[in-house]
N, C-alpha and C. Protein backbone atom coordinates (compact mmCIF):
# COMPACT_ATOMS: atom_id res chain seq x y z
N UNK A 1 1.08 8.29 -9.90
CA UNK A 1 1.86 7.19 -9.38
C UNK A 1 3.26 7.30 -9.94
N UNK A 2 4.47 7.47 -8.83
CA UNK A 2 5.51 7.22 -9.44
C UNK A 2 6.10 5.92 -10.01
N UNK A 3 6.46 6.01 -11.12
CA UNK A 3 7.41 4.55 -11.38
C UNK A 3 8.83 4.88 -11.35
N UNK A 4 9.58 3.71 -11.37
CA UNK A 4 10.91 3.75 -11.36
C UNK A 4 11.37 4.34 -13.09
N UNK A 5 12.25 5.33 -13.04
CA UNK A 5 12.55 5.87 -14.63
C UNK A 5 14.35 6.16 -13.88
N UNK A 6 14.67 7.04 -15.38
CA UNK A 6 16.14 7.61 -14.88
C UNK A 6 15.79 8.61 -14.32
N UNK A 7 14.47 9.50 -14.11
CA UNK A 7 14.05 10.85 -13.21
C UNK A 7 14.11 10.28 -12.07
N UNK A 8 13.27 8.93 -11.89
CA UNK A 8 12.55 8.70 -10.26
C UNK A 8 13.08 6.95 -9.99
N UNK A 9 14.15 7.50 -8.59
CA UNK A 9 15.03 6.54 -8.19
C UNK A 9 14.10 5.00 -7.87
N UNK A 10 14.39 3.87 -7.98
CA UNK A 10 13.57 3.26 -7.29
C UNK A 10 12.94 3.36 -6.09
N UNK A 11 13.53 3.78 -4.88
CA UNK A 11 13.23 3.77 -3.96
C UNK A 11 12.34 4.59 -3.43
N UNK A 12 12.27 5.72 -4.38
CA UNK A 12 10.52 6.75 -4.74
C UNK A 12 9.83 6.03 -5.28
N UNK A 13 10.20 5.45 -5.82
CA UNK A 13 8.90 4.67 -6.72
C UNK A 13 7.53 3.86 -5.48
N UNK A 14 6.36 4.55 -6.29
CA UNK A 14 5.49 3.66 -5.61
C UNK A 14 5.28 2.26 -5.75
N UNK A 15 5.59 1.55 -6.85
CA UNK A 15 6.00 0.38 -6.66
C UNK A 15 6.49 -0.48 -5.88
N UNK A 16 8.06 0.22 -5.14
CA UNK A 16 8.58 -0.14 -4.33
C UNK A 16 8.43 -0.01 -3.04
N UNK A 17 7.60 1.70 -2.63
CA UNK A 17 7.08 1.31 -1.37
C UNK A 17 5.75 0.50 -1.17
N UNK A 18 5.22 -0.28 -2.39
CA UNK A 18 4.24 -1.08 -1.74
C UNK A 18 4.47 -2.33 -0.81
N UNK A 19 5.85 -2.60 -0.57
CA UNK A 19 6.24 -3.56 0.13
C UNK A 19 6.06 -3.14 1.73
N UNK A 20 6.32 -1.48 1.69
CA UNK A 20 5.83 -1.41 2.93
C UNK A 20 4.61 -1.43 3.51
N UNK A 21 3.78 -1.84 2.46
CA UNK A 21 2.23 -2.19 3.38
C UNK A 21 2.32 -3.88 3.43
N UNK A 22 3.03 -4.78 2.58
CA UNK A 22 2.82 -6.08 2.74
C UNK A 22 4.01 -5.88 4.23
N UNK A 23 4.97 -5.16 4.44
CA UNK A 23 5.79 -6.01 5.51
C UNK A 23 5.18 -5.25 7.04
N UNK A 24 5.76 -6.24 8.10
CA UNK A 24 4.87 -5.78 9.37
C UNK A 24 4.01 -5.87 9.22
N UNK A 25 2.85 -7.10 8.44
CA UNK A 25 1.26 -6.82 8.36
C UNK A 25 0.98 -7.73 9.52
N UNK A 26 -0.51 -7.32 10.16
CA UNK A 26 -1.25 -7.89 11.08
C UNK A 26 -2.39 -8.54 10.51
N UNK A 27 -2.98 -9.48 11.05
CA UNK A 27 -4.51 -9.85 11.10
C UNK A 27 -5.98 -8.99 11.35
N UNK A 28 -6.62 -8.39 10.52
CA UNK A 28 -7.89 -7.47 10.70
C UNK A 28 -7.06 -6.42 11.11
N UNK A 29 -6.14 -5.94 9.86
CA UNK A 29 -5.96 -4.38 9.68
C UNK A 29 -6.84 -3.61 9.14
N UNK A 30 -7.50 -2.24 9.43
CA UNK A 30 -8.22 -1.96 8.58
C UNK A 30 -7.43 -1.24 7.56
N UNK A 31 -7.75 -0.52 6.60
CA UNK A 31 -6.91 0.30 5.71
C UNK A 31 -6.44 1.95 6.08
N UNK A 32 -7.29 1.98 7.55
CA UNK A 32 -7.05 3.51 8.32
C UNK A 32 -5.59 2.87 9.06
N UNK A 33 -5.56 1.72 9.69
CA UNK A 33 -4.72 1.04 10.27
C UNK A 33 -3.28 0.84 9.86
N UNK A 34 -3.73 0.42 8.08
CA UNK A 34 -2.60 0.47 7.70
C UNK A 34 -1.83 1.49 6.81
N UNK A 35 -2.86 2.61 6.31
CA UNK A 35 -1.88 3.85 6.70
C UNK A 35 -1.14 4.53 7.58
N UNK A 36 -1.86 4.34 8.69
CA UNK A 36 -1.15 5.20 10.20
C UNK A 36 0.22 4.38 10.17
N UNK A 37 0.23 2.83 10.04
CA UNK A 37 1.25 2.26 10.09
C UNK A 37 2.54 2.91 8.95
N UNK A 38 2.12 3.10 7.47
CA UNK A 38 2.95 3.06 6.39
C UNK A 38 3.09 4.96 6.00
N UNK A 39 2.25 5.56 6.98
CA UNK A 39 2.48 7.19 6.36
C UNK A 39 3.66 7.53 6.02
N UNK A 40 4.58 7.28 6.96
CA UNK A 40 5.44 8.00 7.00
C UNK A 40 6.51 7.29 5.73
N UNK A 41 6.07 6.52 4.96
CA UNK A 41 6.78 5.89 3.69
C UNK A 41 6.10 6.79 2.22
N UNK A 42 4.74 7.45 2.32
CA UNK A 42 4.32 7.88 1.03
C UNK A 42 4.36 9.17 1.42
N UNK A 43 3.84 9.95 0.22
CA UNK A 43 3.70 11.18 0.04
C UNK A 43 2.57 12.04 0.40
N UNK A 44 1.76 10.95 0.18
CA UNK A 44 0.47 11.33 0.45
C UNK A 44 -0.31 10.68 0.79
N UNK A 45 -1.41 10.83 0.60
CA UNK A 45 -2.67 9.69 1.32
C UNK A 45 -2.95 8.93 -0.33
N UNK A 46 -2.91 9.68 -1.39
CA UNK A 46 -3.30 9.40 -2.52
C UNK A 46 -2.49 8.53 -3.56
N UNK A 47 -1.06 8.67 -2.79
CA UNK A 47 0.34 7.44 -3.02
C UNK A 47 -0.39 6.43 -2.71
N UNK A 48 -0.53 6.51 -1.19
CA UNK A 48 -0.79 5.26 -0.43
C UNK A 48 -2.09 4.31 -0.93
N UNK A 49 -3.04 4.86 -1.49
CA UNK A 49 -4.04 4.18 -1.99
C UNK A 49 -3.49 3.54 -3.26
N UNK A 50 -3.05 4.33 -4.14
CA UNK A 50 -2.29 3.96 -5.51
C UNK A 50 -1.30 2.91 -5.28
N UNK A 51 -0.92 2.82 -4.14
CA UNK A 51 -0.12 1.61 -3.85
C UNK A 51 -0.92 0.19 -3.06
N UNK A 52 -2.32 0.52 -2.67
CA UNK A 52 -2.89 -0.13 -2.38
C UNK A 52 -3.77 -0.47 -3.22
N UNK A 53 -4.52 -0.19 -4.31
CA UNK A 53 -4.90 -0.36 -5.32
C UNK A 53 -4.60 -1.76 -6.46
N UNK A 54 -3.32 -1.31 -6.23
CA UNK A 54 -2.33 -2.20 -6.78
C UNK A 54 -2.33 -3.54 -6.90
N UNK A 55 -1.70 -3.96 -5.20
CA UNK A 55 -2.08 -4.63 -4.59
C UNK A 55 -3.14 -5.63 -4.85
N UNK A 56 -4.44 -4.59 -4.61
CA UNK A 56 -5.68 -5.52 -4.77
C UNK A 56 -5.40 -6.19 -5.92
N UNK A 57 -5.67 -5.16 -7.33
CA UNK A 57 -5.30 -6.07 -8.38
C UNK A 57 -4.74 -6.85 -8.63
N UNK A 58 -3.57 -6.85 -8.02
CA UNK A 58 -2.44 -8.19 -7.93
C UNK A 58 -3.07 -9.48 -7.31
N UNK A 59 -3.95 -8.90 -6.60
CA UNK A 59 -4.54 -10.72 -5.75
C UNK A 59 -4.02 -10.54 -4.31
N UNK A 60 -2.87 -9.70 -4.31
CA UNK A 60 -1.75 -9.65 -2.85
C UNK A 60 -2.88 -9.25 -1.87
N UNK A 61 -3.83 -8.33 -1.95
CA UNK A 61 -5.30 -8.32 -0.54
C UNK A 61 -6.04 -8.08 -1.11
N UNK A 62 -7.73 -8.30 0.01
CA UNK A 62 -8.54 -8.27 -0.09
C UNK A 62 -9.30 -7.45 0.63
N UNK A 63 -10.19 -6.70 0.06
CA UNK A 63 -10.61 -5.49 1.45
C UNK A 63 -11.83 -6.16 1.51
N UNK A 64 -12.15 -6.12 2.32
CA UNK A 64 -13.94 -6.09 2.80
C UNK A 64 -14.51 -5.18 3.06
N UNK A 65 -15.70 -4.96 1.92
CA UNK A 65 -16.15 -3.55 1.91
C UNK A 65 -16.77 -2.96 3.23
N UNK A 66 -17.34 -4.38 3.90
CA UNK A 66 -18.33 -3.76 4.88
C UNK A 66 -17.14 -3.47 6.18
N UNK A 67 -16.36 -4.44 6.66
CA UNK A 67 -15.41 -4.24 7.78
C UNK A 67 -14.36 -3.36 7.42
N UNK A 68 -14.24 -3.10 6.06
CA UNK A 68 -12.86 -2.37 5.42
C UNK A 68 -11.85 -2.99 6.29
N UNK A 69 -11.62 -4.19 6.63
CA UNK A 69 -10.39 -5.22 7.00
C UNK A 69 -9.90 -5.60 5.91
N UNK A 70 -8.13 -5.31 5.73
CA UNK A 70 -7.87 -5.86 4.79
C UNK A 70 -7.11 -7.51 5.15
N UNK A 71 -7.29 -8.47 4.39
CA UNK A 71 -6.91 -9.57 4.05
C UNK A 71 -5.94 -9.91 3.09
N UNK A 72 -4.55 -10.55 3.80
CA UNK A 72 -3.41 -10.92 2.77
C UNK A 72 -3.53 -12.12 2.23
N UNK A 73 -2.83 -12.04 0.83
CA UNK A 73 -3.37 -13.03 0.20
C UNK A 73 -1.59 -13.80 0.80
């Protein structure tokens, strides 16, 4: 996971692109859904979870294991 340092600008930082999964969100996204939406912001598929991860912890969503729909808090 990148963080913001004097190496890695904010705007690499995965931190900062986690805003691009909270903005443009829909109702019963799944998390396939909302990568296709946010790819083209991470590096990888393995950013994108690390930034979704996050997230969860934060309280900011909720996945449902069985629908894998995620839910904004």
């Amino acid at each position: 996971m990148l963080v913001p340092s004097k190496f890695t600008r904010l705007e690499e930082s995965t931190i900062f692109k986690m805003r691009c999964i909270l903005s443009d969100r829909k109702e019963n996204e799944s998390v396939l859904d909302v990568y296709v939406r946010t790819k083209d912001f991470f590096y990888d598929a393995s950013e994108f979870l690390h930034a979704l991860d996050i997230l969860y912890v934060l309280g900011a969503v909720n996945i449902n294991e069985d629908s894998e729909l995620i839910k904004y808090a």
